[in-house]
Structure formats: C-alpha cells, structure tokens
Protein backbone atom coordinates (compact mmCIF):
# COMPACT_ATOMS: atom_id res chain seq x y z
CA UNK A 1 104.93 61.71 104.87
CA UNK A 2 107.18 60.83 102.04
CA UNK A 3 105.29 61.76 99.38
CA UNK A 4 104.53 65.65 101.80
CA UNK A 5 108.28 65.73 102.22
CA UNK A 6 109.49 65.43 98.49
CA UNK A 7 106.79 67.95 97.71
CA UNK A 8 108.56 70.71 100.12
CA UNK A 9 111.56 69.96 99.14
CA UNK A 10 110.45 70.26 95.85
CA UNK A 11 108.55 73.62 96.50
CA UNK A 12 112.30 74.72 98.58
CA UNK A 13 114.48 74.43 95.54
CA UNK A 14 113.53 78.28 94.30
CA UNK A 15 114.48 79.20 97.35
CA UNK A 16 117.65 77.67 97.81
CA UNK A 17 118.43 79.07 94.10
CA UNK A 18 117.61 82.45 95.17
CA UNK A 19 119.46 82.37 97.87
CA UNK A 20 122.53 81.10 96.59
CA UNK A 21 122.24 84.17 94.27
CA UNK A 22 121.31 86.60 97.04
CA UNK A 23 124.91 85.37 98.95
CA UNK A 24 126.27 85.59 96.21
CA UNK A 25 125.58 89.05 95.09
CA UNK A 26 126.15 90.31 98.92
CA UNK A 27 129.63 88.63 98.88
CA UNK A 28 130.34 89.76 95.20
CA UNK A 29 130.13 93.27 96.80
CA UNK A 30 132.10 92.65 100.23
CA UNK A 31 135.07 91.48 97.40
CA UNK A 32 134.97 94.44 95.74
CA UNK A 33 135.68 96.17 98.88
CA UNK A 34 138.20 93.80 99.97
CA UNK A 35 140.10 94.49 96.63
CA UNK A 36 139.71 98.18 96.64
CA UNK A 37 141.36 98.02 100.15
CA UNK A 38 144.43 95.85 98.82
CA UNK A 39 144.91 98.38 95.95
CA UNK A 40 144.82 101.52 98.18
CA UNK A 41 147.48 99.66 100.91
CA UNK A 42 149.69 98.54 97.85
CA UNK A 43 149.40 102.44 96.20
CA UNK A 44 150.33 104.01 100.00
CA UNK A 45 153.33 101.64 99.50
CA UNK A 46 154.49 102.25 96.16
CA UNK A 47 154.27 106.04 96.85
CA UNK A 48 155.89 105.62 100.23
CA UNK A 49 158.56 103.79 98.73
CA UNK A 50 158.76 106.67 95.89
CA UNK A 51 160.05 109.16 98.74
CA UNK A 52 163.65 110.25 97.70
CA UNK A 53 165.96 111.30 100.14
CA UNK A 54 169.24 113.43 99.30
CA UNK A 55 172.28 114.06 101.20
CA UNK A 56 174.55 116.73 99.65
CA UNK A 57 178.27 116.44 99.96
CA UNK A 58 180.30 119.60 100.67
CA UNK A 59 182.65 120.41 97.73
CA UNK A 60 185.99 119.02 97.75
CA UNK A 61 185.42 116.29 100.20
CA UNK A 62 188.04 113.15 100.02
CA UNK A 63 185.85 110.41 98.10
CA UNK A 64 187.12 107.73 100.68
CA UNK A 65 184.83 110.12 103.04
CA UNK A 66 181.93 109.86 100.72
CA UNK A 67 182.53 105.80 99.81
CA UNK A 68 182.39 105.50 103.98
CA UNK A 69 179.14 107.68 104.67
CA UNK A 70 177.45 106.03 101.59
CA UNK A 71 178.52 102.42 102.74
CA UNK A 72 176.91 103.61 106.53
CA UNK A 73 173.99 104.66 104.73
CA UNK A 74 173.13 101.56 102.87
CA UNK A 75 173.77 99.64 106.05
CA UNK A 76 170.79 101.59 107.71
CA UNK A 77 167.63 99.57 107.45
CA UNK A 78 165.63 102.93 106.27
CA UNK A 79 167.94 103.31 103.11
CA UNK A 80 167.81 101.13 99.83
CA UNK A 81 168.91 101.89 96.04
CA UNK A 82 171.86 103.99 97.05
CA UNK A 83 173.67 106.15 94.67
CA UNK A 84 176.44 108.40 95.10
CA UNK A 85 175.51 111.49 92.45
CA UNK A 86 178.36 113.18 91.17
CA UNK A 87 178.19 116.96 90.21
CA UNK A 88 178.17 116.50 86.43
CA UNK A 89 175.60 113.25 86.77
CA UNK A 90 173.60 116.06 88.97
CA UNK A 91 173.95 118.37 85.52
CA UNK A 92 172.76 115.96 83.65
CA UNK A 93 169.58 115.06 85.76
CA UNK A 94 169.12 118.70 85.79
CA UNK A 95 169.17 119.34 82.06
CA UNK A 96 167.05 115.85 81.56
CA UNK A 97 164.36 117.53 83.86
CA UNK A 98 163.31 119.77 80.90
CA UNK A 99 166.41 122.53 81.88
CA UNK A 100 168.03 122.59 78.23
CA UNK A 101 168.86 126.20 78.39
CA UNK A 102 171.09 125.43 81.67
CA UNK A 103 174.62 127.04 79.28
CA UNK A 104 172.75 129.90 78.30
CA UNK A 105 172.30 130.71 81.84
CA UNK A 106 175.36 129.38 84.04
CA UNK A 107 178.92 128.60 82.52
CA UNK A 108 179.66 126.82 85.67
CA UNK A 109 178.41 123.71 88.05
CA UNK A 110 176.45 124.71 90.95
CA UNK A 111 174.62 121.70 92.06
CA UNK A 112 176.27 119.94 94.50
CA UNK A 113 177.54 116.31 94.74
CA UNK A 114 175.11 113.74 96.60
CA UNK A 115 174.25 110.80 98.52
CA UNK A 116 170.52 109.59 97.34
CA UNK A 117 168.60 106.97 98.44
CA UNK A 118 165.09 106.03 98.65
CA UNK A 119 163.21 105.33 101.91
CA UNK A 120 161.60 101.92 102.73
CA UNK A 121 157.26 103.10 102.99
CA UNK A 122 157.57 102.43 107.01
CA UNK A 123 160.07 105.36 107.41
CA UNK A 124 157.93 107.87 105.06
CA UNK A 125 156.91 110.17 108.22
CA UNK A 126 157.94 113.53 109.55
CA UNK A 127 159.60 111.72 112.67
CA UNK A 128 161.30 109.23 111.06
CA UNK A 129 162.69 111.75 108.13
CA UNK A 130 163.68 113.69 111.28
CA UNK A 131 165.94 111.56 113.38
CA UNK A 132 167.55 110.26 109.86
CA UNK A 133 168.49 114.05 109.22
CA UNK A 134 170.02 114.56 112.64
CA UNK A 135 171.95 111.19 112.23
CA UNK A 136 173.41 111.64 108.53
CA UNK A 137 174.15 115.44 109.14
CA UNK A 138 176.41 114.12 111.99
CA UNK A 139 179.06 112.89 109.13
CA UNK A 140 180.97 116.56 108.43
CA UNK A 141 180.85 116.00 104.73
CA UNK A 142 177.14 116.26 104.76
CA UNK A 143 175.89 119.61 104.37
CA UNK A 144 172.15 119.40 104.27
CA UNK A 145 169.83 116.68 103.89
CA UNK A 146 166.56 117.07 101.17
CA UNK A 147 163.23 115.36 101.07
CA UNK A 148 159.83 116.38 99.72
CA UNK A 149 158.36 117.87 103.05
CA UNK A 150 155.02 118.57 101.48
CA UNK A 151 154.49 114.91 99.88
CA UNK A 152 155.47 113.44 103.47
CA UNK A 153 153.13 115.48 105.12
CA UNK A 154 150.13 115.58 102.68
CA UNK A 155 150.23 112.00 101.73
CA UNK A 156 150.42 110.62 105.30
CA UNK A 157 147.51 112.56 105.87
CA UNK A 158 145.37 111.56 102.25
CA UNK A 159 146.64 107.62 103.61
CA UNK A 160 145.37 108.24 107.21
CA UNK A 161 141.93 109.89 105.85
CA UNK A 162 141.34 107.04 103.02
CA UNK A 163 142.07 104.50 105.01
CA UNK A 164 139.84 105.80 108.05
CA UNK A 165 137.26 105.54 104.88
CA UNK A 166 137.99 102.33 104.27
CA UNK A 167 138.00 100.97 107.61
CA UNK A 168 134.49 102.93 108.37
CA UNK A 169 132.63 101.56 105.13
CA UNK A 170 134.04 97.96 105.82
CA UNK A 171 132.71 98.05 108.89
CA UNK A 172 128.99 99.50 107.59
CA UNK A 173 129.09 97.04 104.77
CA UNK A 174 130.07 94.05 106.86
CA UNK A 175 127.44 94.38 109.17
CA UNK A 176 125.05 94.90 106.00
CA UNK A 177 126.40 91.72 104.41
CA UNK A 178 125.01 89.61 107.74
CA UNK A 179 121.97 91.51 107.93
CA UNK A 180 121.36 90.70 104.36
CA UNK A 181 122.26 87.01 104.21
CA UNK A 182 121.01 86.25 107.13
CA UNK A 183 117.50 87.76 105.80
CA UNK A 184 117.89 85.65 102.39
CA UNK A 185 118.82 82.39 104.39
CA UNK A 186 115.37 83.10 107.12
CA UNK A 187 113.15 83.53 103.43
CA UNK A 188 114.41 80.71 101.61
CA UNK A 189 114.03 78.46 105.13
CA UNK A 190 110.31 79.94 105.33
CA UNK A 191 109.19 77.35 102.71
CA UNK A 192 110.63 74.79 104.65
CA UNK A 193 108.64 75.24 107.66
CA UNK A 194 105.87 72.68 107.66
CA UNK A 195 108.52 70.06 106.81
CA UNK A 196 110.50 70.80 109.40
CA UNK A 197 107.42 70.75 111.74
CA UNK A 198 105.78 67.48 110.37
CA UNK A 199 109.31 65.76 110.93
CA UNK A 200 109.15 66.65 114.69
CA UNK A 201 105.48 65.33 114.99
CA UNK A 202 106.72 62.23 113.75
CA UNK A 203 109.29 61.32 116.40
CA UNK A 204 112.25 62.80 114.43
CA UNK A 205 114.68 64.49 116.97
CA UNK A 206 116.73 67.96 116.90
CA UNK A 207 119.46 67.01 115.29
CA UNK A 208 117.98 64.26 112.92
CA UNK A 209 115.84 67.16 111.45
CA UNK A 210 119.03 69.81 111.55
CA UNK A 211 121.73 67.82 109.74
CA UNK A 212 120.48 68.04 106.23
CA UNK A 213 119.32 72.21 106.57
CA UNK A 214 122.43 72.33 107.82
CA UNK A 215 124.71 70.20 105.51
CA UNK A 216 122.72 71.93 102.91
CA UNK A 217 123.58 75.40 104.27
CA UNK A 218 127.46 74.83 103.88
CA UNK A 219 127.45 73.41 100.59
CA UNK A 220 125.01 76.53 99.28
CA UNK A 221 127.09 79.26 101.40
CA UNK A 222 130.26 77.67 99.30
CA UNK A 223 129.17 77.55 96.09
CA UNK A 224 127.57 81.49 96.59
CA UNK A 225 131.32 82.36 97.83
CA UNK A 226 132.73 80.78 94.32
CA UNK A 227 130.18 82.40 92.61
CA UNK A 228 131.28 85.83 94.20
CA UNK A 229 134.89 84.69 93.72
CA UNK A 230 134.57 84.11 90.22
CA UNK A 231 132.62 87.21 89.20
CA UNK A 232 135.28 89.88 91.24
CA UNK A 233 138.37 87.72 88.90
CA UNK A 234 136.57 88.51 85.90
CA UNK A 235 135.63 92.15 87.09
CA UNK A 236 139.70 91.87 88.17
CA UNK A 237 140.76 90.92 84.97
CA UNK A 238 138.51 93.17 82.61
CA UNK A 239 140.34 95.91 84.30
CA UNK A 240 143.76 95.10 84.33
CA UNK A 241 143.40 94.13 80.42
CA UNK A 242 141.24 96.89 79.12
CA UNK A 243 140.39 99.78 81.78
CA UNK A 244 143.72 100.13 83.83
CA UNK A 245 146.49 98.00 82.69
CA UNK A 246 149.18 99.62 85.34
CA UNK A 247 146.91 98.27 88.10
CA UNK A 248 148.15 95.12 87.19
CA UNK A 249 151.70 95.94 89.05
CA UNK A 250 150.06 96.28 91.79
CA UNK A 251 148.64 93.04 92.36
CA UNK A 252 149.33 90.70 95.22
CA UNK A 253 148.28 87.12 94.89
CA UNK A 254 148.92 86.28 97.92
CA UNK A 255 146.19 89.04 99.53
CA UNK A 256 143.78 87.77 97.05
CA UNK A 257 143.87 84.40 98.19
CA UNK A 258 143.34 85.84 101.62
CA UNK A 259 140.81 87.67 100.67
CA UNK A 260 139.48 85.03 98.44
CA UNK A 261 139.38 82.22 101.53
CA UNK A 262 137.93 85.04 103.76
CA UNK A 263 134.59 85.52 101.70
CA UNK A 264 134.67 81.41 101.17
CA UNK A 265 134.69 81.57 105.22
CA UNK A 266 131.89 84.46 105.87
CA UNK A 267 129.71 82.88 103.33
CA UNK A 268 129.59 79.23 104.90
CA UNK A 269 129.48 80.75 108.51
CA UNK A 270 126.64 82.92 108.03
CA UNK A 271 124.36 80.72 105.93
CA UNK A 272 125.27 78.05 108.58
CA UNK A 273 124.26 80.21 111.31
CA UNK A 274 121.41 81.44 110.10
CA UNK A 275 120.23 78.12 108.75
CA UNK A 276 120.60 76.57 111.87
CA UNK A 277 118.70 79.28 113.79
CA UNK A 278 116.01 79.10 111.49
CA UNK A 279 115.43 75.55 112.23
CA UNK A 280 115.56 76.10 115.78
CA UNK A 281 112.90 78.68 115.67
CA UNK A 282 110.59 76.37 113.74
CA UNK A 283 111.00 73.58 115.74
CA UNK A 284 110.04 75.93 118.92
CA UNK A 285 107.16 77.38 117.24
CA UNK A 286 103.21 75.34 117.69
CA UNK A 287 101.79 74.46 114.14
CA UNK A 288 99.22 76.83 114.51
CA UNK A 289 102.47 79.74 114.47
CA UNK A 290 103.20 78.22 111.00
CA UNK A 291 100.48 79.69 109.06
C-alpha cells in the first residue's frame, strides 16, 4: 500500500501544479477587477470633490457681513477650502483663464465679489446643491449661488451607470471564478481517486483520509492567492511607472490590502471546499465507479 500510495501521490503532483496555476490565473483576474473598482470609486471622489461652489456678494456689502457668512459657511460640514474672492482677485482669475484682451473690451470691473468653496463628494447631487442654495441665499448679502449644473447632473449619472457595470460584471465574474476553481480543484483531485479509495478499504476512516487533501488544499489555495497577489503589484506598478503615472495619486493602500486579504480568503475557501467535496464524493463512490 505504501509503495501504491507514493506512486499517486507521485502521479498527483502535475495536478496540484496545475492547479495552483489555474487559481492562480482565475484570482489574478478577480484582482484586476477588484482594482479597477477601487480606481473608478477613488476617480467619482476626486471629481466629486472637484465640484466648486460660488456665492456672489452684492456690491458694497460691509466686509464684517462677508467675514460672518464665510465663517458660517466653513462651519457647514458640506463646505471645505473656503475663500473669500475679491473683485480684482475675480479679474485676475478671469484674465488667467485665457481672457487677455479683458481692457480692450471693458474699462471697468463687472465680476462680482465671492464666497467659493468646494463641496465634500457626498454633497455632489442636485438635492444636496439645492437645500445649500436655499440656505446660503438666506444671508441678504448673497445674491446668487453658482455651481456646474451639467457636471452634477451628468457625472452622477456616468457614476451611477459605471458603477451598475461594475457591480453587474463582479457579480458574473465571481460566480465564474467558483465555477472555474472549483472545476480545476475536481481535475487535479481526479488523479487522486484510487488512493483515496484504497485508503478506505484499508480501515482508514473519513477524516483520517480528509486531513491531508484538505491541509493540502489550504496551503495550495494560499500560495495561488500570492501568486495572483504578486502578479496584479507588478501589473500595478508597471502602470503607475510607465503607462499612467497620475494613477498613482489615486492609490489607497489601505483598499489594496483589503482587496489583497479578500482574494487570499476566496482562494483558500474555495479550494478547501471543493477539495473536501471531492473527497467526499470518492469515498461514496464503489471502486468499480472509479474507472
């Protein structure tokens, strides 16, 4: 039996090699996903938080008003980087903007005096923008309140269509990933059959025969996960060096771990699982089932 038992395990090794690869690969490309999915949430969040808001102050008001409005404003939890623009700074953005022939045109300052702010990504959405119109035009030195209407609009909708993308080709590829390992684990367990078998004729029980399939599974569905780990850091890092170096702002270590332990996690369960059911079903089966 010895002898019949180093000789399949011998004969499994291929198997286990390929399917360490095979876990690998699958996992590799749930990553990928996984990282495409952080990027797109930290873009919606950099262009959220991009969303300018302006509050122009009517000429002549007392700059005590303004100091008092702008102070309310910054306490608001929607508001941060909070500037009071003065007419002449507002010239100067104007004429920065590509507007050089501004004194050939006017020979006097129409652009008003303002209040901007940026909003924090959460309040970037038409109802939001709408009750913190109503509530800064309340102040009488406000006389209108600005924000780009069309980016709100069109890139809440490009965020909720992308990430309604997202969610549906996670969901497709995640139940592809278990379909596919748990394929690769049943083929590399096939060559195993007539050990596990012979070990039951000989007296060996359940879990005597299970422990080491399974033992093995965890340690193969772990070292496929750092195999998929490593490859999506160098496919990470390529990128961020050579193909798109602003991506790299975007990074959050703290997702990738996440995302990192998550695939360590799906790997182990599934080739654990499907190990272990395997076994079962071999042990169940009559030796004339094997061949």
């Amino acid at each position: 039996m010895t002898a019949q038992s180093k000789a399949s395990m011998r004969r499994s090794k291929p198997s286990y090699f390929m399917a360490i690869l095979g876990v690998a690969l699958v996992l590799f490309i749930l990553g990928m996903l996984g990282w495409l999915v952080i990027n797109a949430s930290k873009l919606e969040t950099y262009f959220k938080g991009s969303v300018q808001v302006h509050a122009f102050v009517r000429d002549g008001s007392p700059q005590k008003e303004i100091d008092i409005v702008k102070q309310k404003i910054e306490a608001r939890p929607y508001a941060r980087n909070v500037a009071f623009i003065t007419k002449e700074m507002a010239r100067k953005n104007f004429i920065g903007d590509g507007n050089e022939d501004w004194d050939k045109v006017l020979d006097y300052n129409p652009l008003p005096a303002s209040i901007d702010f940026f909003l924090e990504p959460e309040y970037v959405n038409k109802d939001s923008l709408k009750t913190i119109t109503a509530e800064i035009t309340k102040n009488f030195i406000i006389s209108e309140v600005k924000y780009p209407d069309a980016v709100v609009s069109n890139l809440n909708n490009i965020v909720r269509k992308v990430g309604y993308f997202l969610l549906s080709l996670a969901g497709i590829l995640a139940l592809i990933v278990i379909i596919l390992i748990d394929n690769t684990i049943k083929l590399a367990m096939f060559s195993n059959r007539f050990l596990i078998k012979t070990m039951q004729m000989v007296g060996a029980t359940r879990w005597f025969i299970s422990k080491p399939f399974d033992s093995r599974a965890i340690i193969n569905g772990f070292i496929s996960a750092l195999l998929a780990i490593v490859a999506i850091m160098i496919i990470i890092y390529g990128v961020e060096n050579w193909w798109l170096p602003e991506i790299e702002a975007l990074r959050d270590n703290g997702m990738l771990a996440l995302l990192f332990l998550g695939l360590i996690i799906i790997g182990i369960s599934i080739t654990f699982i499907s190990t272990h059911r395997s076994v079962t079903k071999y042990l169940k089966m009559k030796l004339d089932e094997l061949y």
